[in-house]
Protein backbone atom coordinates (compact mmCIF):
# COMPACT_ATOMS: atom_id res chain seq x y z
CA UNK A 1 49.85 -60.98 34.74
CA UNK A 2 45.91 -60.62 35.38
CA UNK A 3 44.84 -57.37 36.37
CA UNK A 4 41.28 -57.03 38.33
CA UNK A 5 38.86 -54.12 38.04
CA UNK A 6 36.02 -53.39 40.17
CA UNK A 7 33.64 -50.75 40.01
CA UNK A 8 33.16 -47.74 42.78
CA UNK A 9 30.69 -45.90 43.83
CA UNK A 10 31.52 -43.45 41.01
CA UNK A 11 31.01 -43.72 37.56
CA UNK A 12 33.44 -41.69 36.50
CA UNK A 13 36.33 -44.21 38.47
CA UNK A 14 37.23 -47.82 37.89
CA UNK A 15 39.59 -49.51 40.24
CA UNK A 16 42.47 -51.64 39.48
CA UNK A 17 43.47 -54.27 41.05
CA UNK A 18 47.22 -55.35 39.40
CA UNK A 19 47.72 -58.73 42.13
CA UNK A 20 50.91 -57.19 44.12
CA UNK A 21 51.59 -53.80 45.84
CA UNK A 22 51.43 -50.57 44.40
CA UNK A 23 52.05 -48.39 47.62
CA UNK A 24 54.26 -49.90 50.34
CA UNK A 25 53.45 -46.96 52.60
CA UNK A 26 50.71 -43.92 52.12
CA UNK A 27 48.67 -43.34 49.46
CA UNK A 28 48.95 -40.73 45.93
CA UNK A 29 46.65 -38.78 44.28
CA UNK A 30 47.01 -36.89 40.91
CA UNK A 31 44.98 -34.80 39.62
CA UNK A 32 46.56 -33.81 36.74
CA UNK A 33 49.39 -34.37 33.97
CA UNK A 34 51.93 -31.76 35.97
CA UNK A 35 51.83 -33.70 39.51
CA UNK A 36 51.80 -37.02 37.58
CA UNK A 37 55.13 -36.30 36.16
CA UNK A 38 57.08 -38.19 39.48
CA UNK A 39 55.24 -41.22 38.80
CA UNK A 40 56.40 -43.48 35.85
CA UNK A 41 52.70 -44.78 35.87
CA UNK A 42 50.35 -41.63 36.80
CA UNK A 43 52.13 -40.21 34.01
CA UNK A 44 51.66 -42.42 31.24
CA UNK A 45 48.08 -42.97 32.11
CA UNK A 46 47.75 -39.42 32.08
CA UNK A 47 48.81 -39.63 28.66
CA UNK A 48 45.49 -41.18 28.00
CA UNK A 49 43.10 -38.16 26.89
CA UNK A 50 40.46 -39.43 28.57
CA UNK A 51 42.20 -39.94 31.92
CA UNK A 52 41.44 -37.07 34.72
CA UNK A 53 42.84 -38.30 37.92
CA UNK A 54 44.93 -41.28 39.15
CA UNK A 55 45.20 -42.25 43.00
CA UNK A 56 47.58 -44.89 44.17
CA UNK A 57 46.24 -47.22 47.21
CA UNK A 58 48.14 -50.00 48.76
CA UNK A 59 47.31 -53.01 46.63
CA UNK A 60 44.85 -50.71 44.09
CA UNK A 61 45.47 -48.09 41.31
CA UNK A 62 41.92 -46.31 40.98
CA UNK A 63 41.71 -44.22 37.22
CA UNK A 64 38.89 -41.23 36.79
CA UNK A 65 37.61 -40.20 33.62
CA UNK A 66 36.26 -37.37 31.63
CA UNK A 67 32.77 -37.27 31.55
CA UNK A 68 32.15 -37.46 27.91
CA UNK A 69 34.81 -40.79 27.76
CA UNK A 70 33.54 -44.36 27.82
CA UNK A 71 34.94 -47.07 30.16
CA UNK A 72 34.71 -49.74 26.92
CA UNK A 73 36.80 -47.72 25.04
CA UNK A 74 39.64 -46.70 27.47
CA UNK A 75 39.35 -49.96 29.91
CA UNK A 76 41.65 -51.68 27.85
CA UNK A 77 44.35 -48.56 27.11
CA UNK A 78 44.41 -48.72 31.06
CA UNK A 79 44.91 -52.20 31.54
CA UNK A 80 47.71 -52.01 28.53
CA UNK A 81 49.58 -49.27 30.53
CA UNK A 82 49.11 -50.45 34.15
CA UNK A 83 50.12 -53.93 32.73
CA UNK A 84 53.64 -52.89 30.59
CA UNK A 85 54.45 -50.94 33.84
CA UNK A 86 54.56 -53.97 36.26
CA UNK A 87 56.30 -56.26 33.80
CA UNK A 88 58.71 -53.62 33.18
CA UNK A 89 59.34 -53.69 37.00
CA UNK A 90 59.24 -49.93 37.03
CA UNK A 91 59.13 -47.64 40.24
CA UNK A 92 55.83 -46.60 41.25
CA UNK A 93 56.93 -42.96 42.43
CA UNK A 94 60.17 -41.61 41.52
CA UNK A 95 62.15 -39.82 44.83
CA UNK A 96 60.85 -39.73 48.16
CA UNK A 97 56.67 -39.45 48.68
CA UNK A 98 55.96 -35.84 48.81
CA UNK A 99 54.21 -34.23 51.88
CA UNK A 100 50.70 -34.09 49.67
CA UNK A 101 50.61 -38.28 50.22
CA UNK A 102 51.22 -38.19 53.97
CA UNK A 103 48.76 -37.18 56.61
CA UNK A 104 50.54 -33.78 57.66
CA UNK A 105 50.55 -32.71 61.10
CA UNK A 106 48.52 -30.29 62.51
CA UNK A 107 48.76 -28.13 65.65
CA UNK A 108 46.44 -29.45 67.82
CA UNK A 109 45.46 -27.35 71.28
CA UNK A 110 46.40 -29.52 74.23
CA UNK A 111 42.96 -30.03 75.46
CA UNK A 112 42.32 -31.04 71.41
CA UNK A 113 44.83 -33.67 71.48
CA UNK A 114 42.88 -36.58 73.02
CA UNK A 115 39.89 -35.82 70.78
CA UNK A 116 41.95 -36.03 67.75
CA UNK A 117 43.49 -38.59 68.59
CA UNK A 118 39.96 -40.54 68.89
CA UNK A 119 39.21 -39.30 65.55
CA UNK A 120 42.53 -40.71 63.72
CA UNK A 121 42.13 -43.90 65.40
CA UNK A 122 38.20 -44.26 64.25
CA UNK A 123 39.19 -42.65 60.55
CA UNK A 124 42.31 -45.39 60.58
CA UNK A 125 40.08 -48.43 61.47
CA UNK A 126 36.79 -47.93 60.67
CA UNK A 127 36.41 -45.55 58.04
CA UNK A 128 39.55 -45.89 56.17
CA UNK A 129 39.69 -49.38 55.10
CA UNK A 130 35.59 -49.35 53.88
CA UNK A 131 36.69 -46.15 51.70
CA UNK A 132 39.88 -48.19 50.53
CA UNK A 133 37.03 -50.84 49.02
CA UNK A 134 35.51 -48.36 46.70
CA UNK A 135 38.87 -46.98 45.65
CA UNK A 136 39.83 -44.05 47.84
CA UNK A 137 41.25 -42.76 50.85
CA UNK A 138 40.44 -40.39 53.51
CA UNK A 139 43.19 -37.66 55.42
CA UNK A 140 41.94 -35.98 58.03
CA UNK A 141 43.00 -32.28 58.29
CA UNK A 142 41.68 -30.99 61.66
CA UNK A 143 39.50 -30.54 64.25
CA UNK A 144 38.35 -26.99 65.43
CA UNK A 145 35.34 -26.37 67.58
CA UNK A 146 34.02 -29.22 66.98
CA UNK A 147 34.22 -29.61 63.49
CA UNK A 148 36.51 -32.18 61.66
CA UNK A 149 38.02 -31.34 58.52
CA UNK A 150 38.30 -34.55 55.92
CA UNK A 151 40.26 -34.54 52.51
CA UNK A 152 38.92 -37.36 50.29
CA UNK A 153 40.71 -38.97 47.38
CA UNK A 154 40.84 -41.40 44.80
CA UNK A 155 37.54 -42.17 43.46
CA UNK A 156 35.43 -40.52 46.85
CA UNK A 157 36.58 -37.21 44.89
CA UNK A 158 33.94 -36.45 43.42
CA UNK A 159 31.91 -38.61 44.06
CA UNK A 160 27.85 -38.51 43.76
CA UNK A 161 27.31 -40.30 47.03
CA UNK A 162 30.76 -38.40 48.66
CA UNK A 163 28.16 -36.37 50.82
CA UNK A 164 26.17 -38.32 52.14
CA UNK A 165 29.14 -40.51 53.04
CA UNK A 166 30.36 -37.92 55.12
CA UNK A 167 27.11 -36.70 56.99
CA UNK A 168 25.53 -39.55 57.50
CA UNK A 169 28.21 -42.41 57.54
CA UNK A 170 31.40 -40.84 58.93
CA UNK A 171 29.82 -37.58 60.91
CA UNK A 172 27.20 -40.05 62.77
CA UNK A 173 29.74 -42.21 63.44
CA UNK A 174 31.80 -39.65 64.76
CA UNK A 175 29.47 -38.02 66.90
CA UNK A 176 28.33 -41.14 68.46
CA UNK A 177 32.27 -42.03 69.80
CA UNK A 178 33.12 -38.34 70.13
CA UNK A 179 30.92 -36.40 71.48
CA UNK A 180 32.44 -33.46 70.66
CA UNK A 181 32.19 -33.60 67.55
CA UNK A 182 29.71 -31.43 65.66
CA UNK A 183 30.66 -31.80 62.16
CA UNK A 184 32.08 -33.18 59.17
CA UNK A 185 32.98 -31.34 56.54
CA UNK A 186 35.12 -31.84 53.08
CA UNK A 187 38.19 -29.54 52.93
């Protein structure tokens, strides 16, 4: 098995890139060794001092670490756990995906409901897959007076260049489709 990694945006992530499927459906994000524990993989990684957060993409597994840690030194530990997990054929996620990996639904005000669903379908094709490349994910979380509320995940948490991302990528964008749109902000 050959396992790819690419750099992101953010130092502090390297994404890998196993050859098969990792998430059938959705996306996960852990941020810690507690949610980690209904994921065979998240948690061994996590057993990995250096290891901070884990995030689960479709065909990626993205890894964050501690500041002080150094990619030379942990790369491999990575690649040795991530690699004994696929040829062990193990389940990615044990039980069904919790509600924290799905989009949730929102109440939306009827005269909302056409604008948001603009702003799915523009976060779904055009912003979603580009954040996918550097090893993340995107959920929106509502719109209210003209101002969209974004979650982002993976290695876009956190990231240096996460702002300007939002404000001058995704909010332009946005505001040029939408019109009523008046923000982005990071919830």
């Amino acid at each position: 098995m050959f396992i790819q990694t690419e750099r992101t945006p953010n130092p502090s992530t390297l994404k890998f890139l196993p050859g098969r499927t990792v998430m059938a459906e959705g996306t996960a994000d852990f941020r810690d060794a507690t949610e980690a524990q209904r994921s065979p993989l998240a948690d061994r990684l996590f057993r990995i001092e250096e290891v901070k957060g884990v995030f689960f993409g479709g065909d990626f597994i993205t890894v964050t670490k501690t500041d002080d840690a150094d990619w030379q030194l942990i790369k491999p530990v990575v690649l040795g756990v991530i690699m004994e997990h696929f040829v062990a054929n193990q389940p990615i996620i044990l039980g069904p995906a919790s509600s924290d990996d799905l989009e949730e639904e929102f109440e939306v005000a009827a005269q909302d409901a056409e604008i948001v669903s603009q702003i799915k379908e523009l976060l779904d094709t055009r912003v979603r897959p580009a954040v996918a490349q550097d090893g993340g994910d995107i959920i929106f979380r509502g719109f209210e007076k003209g101002v969209v509320m974004l979650h982002l995940q993976g290695s876009c948490a956190g990231c240096p260049s996460s702002t300007a991302t939002l404000k001058m990528g995704i909010e332009n964008m946005l505001k040029h489709y939408v019109p009523e749109v008046v923000e982005v902000r990071a919830v």
